[in-house]
N, C-alpha and C. Protein backbone atom coordinates (compact mmCIF):
# COMPACT_ATOMS: atom_id res chain seq x y z
N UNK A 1 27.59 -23.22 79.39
CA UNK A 1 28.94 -23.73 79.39
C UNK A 1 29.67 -23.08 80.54
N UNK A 2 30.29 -23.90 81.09
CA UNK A 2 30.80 -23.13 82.31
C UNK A 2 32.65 -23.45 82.30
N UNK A 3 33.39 -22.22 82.25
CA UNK A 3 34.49 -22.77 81.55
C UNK A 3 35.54 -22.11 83.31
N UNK A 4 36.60 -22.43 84.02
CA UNK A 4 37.50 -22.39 84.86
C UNK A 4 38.32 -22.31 84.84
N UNK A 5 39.52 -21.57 85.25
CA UNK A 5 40.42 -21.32 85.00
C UNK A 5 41.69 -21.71 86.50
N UNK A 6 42.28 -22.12 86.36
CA UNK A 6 43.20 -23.36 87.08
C UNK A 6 44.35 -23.16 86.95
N UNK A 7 45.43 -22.47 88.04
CA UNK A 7 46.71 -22.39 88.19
C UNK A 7 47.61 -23.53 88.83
N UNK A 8 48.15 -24.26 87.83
CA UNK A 8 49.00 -25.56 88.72
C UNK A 8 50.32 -25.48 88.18
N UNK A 9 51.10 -25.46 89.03
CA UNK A 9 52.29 -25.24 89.02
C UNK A 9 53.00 -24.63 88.09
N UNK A 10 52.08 -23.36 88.33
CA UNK A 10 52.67 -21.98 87.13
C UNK A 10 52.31 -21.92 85.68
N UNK A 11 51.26 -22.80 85.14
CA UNK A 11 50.27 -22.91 84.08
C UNK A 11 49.22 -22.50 84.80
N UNK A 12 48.80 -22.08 83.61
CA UNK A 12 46.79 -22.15 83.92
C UNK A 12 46.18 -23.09 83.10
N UNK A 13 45.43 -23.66 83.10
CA UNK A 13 44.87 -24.91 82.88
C UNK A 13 43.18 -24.17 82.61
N UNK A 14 42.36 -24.32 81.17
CA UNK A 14 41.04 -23.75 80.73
C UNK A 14 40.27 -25.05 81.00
N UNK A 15 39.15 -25.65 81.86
CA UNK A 15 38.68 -26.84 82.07
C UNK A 15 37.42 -26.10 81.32
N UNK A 16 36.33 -26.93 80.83
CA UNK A 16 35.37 -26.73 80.02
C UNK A 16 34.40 -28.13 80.98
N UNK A 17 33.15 -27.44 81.37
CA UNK A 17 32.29 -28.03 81.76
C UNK A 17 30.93 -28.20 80.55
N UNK A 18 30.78 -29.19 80.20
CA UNK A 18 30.26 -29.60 79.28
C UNK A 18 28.58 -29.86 79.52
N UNK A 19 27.88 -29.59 79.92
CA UNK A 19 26.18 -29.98 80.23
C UNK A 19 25.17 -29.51 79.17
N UNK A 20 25.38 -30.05 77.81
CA UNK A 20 24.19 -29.35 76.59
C UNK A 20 23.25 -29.25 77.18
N UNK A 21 22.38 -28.07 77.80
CA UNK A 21 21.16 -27.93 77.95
C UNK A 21 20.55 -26.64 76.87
N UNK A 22 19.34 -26.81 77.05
CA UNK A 22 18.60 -26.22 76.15
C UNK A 22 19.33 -24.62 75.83
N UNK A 23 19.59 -23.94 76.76
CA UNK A 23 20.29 -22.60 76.90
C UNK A 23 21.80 -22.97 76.15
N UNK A 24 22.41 -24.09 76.18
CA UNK A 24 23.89 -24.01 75.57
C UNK A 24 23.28 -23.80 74.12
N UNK A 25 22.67 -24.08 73.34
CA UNK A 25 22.37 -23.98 71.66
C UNK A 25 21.90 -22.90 71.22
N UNK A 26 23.08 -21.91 70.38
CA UNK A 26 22.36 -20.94 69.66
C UNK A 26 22.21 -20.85 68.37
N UNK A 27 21.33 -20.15 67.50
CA UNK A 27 20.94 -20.29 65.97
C UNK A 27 22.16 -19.39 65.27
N UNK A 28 22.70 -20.33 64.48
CA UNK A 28 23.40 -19.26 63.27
C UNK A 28 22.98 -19.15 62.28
N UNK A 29 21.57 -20.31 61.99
CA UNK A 29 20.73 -19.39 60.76
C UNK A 29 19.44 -20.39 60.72
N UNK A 30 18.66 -18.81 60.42
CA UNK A 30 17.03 -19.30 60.56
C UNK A 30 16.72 -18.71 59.18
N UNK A 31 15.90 -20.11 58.27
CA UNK A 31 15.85 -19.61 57.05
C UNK A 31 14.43 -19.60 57.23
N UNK A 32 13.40 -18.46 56.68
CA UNK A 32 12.24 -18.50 56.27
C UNK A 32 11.32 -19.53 55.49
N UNK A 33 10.48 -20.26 55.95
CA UNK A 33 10.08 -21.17 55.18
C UNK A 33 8.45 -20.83 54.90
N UNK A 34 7.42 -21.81 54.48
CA UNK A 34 6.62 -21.96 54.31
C UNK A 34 5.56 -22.20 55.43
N UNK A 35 6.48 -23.46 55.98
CA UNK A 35 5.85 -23.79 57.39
C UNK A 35 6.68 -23.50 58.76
N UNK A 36 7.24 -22.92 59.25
CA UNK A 36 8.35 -21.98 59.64
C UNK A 36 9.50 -21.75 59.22
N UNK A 37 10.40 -22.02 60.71
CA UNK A 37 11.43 -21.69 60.33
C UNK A 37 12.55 -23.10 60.19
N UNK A 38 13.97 -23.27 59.49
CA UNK A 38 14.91 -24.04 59.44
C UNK A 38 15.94 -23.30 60.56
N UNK A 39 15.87 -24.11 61.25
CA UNK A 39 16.72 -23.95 62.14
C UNK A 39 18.26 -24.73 61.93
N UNK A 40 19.76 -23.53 61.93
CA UNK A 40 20.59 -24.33 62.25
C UNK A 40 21.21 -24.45 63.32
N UNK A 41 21.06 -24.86 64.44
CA UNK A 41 21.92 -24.63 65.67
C UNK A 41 23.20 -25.09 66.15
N UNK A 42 24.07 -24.49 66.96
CA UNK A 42 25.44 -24.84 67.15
C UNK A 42 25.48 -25.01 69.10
N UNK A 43 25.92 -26.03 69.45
CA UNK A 43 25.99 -26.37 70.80
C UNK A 43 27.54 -25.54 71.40
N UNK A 44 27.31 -24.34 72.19
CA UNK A 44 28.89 -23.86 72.35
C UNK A 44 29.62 -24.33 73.53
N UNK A 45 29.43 -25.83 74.03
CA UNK A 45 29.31 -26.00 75.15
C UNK A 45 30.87 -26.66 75.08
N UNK A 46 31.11 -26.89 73.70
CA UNK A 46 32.59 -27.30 73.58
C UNK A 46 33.23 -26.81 72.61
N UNK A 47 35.16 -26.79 72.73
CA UNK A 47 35.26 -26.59 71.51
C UNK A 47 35.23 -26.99 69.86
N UNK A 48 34.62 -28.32 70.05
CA UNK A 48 34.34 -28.72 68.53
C UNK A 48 33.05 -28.52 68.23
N UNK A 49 32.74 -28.21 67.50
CA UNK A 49 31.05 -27.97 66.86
C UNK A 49 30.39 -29.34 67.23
N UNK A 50 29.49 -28.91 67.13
CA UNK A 50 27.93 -30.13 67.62
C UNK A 50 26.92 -28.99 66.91
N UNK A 51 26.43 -29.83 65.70
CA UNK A 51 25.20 -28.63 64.87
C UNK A 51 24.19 -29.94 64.55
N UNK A 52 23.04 -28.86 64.81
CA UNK A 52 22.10 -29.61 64.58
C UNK A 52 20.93 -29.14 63.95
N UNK A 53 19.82 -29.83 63.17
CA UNK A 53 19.19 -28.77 62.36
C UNK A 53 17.96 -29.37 62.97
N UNK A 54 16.75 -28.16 63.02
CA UNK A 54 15.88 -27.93 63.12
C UNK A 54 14.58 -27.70 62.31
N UNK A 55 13.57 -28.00 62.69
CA UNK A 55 12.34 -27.28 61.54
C UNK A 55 11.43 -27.47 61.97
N UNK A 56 10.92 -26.14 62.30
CA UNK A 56 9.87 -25.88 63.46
C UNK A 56 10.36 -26.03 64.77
N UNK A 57 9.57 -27.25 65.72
CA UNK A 57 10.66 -27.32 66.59
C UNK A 57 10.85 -28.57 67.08
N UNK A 58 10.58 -29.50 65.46
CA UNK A 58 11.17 -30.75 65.23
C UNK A 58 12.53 -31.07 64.43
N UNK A 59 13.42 -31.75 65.52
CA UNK A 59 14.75 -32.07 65.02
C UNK A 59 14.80 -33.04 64.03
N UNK A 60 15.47 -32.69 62.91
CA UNK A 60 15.74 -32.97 61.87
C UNK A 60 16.83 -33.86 61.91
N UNK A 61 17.92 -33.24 62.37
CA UNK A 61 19.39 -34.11 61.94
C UNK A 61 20.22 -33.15 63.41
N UNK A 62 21.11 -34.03 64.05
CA UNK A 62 22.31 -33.83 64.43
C UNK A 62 23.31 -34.38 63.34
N UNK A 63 24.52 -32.88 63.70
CA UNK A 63 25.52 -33.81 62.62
C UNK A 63 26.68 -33.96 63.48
N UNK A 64 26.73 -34.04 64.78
CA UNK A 64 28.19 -34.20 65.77
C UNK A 64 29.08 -33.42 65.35
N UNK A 65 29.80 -33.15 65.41
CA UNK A 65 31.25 -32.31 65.60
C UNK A 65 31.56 -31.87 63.87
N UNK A 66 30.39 -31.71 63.49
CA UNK A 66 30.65 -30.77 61.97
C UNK A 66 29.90 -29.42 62.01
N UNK A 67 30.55 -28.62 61.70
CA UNK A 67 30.15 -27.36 61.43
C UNK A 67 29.36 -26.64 59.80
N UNK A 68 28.41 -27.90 60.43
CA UNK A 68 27.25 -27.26 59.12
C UNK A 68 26.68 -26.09 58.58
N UNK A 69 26.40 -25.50 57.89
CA UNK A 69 25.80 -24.40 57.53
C UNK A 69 25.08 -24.85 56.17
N UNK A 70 23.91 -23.64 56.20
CA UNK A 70 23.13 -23.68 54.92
C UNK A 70 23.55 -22.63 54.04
N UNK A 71 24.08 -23.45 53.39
CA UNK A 71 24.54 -23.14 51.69
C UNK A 71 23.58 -22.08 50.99
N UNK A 72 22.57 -23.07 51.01
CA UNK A 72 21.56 -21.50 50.14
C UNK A 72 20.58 -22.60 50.03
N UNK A 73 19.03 -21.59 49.61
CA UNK A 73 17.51 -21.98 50.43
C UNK A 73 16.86 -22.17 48.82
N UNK A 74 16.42 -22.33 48.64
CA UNK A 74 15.21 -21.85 47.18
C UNK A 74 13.86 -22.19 47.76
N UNK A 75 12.81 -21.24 47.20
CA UNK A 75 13.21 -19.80 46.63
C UNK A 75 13.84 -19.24 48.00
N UNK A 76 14.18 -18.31 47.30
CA UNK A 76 14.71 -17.62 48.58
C UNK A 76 13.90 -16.85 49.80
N UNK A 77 12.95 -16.19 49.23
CA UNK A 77 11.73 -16.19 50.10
C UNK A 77 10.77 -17.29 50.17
N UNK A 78 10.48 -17.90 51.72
CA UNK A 78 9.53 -18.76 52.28
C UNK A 78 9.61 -20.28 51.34
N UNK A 79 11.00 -20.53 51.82
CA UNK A 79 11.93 -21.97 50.86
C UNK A 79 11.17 -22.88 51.27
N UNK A 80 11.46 -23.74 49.84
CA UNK A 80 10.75 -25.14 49.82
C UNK A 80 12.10 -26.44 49.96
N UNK A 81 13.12 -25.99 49.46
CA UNK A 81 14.07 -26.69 50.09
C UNK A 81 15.41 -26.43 50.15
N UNK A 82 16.53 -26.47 50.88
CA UNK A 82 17.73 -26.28 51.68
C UNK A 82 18.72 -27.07 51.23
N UNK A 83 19.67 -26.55 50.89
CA UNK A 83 21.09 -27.20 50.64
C UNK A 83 21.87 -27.00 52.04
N UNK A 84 22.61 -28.34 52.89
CA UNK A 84 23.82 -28.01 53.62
C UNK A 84 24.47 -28.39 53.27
N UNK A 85 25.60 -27.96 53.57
CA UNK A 85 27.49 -27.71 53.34
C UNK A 85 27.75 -28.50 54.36
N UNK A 86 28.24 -29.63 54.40
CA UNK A 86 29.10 -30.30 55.64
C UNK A 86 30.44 -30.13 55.36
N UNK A 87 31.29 -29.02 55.64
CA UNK A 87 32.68 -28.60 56.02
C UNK A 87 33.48 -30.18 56.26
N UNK A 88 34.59 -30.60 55.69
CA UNK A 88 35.46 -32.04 56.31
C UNK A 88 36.50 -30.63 57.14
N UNK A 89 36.83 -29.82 57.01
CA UNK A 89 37.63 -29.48 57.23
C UNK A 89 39.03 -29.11 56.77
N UNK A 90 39.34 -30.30 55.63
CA UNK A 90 40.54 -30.37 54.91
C UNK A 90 40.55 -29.93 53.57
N UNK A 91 41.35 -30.18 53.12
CA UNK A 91 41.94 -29.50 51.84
C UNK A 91 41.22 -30.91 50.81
N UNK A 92 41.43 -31.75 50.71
CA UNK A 92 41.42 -33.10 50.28
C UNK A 92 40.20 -33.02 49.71
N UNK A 93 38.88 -32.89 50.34
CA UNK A 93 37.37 -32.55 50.07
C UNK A 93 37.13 -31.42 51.34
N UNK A 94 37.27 -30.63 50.98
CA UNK A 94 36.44 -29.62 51.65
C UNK A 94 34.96 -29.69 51.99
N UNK A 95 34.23 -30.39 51.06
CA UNK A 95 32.67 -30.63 51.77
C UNK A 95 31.92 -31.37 50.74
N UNK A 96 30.81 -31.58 51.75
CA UNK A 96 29.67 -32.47 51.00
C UNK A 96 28.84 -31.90 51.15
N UNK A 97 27.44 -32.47 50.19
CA UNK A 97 26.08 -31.42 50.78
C UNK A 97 24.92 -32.01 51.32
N UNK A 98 24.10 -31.98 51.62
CA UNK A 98 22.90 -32.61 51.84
C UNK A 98 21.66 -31.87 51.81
N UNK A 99 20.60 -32.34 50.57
CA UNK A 99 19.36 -31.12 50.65
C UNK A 99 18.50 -31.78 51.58
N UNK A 100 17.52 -30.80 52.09
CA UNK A 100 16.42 -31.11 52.52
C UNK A 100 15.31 -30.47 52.02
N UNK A 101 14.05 -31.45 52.20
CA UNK A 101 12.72 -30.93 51.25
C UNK A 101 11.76 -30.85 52.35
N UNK A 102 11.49 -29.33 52.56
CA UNK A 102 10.59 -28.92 53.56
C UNK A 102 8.88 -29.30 52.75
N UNK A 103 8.77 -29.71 51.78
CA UNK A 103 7.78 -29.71 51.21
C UNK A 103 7.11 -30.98 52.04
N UNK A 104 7.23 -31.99 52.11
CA UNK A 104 7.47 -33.38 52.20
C UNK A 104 6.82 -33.85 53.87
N UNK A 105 6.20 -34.33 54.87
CA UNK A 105 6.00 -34.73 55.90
C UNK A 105 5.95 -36.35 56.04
N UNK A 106 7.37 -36.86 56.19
CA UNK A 106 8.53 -36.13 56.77
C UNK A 106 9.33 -35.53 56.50
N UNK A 107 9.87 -34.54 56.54
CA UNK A 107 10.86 -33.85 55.82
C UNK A 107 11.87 -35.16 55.13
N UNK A 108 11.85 -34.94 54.12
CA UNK A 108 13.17 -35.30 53.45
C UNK A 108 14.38 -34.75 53.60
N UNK A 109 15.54 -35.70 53.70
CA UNK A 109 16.94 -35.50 54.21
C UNK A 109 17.58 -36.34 52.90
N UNK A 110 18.18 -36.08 52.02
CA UNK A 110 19.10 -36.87 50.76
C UNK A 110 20.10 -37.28 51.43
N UNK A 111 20.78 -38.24 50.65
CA UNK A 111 22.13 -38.88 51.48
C UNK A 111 23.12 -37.48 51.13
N UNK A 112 24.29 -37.84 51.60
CA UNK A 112 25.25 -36.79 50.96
C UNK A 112 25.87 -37.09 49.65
N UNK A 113 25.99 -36.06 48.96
CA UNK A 113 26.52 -35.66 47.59
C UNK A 113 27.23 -34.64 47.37
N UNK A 114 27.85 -34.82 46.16
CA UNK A 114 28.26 -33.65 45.53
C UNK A 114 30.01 -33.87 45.08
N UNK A 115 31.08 -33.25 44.80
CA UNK A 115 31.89 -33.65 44.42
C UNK A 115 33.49 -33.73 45.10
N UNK A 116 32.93 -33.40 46.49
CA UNK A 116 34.17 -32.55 47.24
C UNK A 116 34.20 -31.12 47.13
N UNK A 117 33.75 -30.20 46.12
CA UNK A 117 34.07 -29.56 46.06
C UNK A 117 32.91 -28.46 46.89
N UNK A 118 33.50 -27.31 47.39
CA UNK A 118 32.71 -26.42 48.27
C UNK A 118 32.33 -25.00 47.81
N UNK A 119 32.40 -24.97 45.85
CA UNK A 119 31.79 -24.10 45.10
C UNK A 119 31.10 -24.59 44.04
N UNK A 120 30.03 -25.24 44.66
CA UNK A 120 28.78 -25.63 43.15
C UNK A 120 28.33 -24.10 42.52
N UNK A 121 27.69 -24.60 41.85
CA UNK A 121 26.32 -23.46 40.88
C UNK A 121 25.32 -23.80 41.03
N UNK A 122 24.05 -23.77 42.06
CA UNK A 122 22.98 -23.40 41.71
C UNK A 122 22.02 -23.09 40.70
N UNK A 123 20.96 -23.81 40.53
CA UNK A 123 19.78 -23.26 39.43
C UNK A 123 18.66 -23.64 39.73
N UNK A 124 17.55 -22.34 40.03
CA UNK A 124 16.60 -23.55 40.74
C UNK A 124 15.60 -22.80 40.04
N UNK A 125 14.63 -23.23 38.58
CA UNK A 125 13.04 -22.32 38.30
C UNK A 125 12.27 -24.04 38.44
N UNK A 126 11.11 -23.28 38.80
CA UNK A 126 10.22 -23.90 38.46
C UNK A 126 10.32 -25.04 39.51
N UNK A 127 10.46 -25.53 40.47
CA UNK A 127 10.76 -25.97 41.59
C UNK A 127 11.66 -27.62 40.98
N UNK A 128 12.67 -26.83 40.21
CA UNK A 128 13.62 -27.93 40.11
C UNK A 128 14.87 -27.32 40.37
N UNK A 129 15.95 -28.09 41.42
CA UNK A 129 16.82 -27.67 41.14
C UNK A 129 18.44 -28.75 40.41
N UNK A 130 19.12 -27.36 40.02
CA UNK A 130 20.00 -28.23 38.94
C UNK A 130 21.58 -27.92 39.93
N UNK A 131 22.26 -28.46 40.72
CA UNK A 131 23.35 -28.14 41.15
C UNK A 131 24.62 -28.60 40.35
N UNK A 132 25.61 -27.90 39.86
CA UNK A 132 26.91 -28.15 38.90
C UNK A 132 28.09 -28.47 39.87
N UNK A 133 28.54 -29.39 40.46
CA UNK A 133 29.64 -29.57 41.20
C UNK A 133 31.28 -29.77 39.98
N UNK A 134 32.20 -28.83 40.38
CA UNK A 134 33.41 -29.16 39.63
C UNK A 134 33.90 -30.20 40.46
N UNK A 135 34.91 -30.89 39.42
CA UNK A 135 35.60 -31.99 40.01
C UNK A 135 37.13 -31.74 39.66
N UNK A 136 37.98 -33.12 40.42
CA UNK A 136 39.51 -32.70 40.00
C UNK A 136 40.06 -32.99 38.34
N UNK A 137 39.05 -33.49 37.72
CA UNK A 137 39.48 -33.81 36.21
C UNK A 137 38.62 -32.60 35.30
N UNK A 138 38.59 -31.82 36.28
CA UNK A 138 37.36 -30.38 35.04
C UNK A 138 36.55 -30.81 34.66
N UNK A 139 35.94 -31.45 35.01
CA UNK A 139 34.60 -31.91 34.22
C UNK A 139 33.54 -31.25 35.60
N UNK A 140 32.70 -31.72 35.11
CA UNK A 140 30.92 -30.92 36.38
C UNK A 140 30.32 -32.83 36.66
N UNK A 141 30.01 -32.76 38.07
CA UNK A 141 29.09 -33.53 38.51
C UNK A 141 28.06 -32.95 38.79
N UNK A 142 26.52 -32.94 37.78
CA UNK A 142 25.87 -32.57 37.99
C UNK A 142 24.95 -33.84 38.85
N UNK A 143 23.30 -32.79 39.40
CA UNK A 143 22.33 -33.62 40.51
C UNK A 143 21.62 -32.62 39.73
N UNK A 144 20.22 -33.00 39.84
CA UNK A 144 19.20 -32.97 39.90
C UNK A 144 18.23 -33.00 40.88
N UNK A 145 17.34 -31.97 41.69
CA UNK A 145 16.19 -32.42 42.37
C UNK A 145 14.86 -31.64 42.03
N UNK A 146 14.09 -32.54 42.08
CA UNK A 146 12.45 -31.84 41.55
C UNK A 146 11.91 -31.55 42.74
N UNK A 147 11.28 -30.88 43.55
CA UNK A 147 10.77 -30.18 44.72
C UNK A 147 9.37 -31.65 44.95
N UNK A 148 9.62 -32.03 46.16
CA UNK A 148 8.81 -32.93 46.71
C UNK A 148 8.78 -34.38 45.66
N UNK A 149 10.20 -34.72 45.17
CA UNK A 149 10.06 -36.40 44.60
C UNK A 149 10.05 -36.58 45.21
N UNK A 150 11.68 -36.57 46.20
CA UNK A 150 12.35 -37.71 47.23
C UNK A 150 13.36 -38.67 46.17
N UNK A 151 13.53 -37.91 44.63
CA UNK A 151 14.74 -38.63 44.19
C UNK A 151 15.71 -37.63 43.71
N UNK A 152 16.97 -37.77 44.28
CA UNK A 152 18.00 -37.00 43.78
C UNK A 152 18.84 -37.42 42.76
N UNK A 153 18.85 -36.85 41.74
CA UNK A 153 19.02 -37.44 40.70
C UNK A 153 20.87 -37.55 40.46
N UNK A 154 21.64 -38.38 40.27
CA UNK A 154 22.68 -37.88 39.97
C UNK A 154 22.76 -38.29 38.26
N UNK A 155 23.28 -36.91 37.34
CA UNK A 155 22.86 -36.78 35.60
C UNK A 155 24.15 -36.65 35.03
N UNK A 156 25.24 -37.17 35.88
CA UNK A 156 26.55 -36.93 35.50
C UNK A 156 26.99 -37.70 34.33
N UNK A 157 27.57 -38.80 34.10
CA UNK A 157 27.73 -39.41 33.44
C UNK A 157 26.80 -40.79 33.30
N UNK A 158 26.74 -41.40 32.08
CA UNK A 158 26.30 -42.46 32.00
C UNK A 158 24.66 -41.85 31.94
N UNK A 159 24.05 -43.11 32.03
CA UNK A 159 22.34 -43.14 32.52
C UNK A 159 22.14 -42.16 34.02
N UNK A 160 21.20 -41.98 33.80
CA UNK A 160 20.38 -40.98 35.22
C UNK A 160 20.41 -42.19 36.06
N UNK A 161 21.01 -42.00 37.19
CA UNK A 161 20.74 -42.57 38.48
C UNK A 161 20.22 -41.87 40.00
N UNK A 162 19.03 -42.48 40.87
CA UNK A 162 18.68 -42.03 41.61
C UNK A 162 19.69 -42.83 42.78
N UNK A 163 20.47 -41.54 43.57
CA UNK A 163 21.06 -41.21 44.65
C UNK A 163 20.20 -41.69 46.22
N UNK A 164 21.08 -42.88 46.77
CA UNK A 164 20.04 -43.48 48.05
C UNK A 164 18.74 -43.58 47.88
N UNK A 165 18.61 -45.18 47.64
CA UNK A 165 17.51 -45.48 47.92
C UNK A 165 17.35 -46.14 49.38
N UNK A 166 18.40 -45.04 50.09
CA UNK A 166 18.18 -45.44 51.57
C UNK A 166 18.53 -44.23 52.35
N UNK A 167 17.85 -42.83 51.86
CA UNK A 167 17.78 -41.83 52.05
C UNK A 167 16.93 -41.62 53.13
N UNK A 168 16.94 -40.82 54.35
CA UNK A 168 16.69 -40.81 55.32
C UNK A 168 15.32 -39.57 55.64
N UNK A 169 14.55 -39.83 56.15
CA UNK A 169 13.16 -39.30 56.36
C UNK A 169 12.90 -38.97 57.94
């Protein structure tokens, strides 16, 4: 990133030269896996985020100008699959999530879920996991995922329904 600094008529003016090359992207988190590593990377080449995820050192997902992070891994040593946090930014929904199942070739990517809200509960034995999302009426939107279906279950109300059946691989 190559950033300049520019005096015009008694301002300074910060110009930002923008060229993503391989050197602009650094990792803010490398989770231990099975078959390496999950890479999350952040492009600093501007000031809005550009994150993109990794695994191994096949790209998974760009998410453009969101500042993704991984939520939390299960197990936690040498994970089989990854929760992200997509930040909105606002107050309104603070975030969504999206797992991925390192088990799987191609990796599995779920659509996004969850309730707005950006403090679920976690539960993961036995390679299922159970995520509790609160909502604005107090109640829990719960999901469901079993390690290598490829169906995310949403168990909230009503009958069990599987979440995108146009979930991305």
């Amino acid at each position: 990133m190559r950033i300049m600094n520019v005096a015009l008529m008694g301002m300074t003016l910060t110009l930002y030269s923008c060229n993503a090359g391989a050197e602009d992207w650094y990792t803010d988190t490398d989770v231990e896996t099975l078959n390496g590593p999950l890479l999350l990377q952040t492009d600093d080449t501007s000031p809005l985020y550009n994150t993109r995820l990794l695994y191994g050192k096949n790209l998974i997902r760009e998410y453009g100008e969101v500042n993704a992070e991984v939520a939390k891994a299960f197990p936690e040593h040498k994970a089989l699959v990854a929760l992200i946090m997509l930040p909105s930014g606002g107050s309104g929904c603070p975030a969504m999530f999206e797992l991925i199942d390192m088990t799987l070739t191609p990796v599995y990517v779920s659509p996004q879920f969850g309730s707005c809200s950006d403090i679920p509960i976690f539960e993961y034995t036995k390679k299922r996991l159970r995520m509790s999302f609160p909502t604005f009426t107090n109640e829990e939107r719960i999901y469901i995922y079993n390690v290598g279906s490829k169906k995310l279950l949403d168990n909230s109300s009503g009958p069990e329904k599987t979440l995108g059946d146009d979930a991305k691989e």
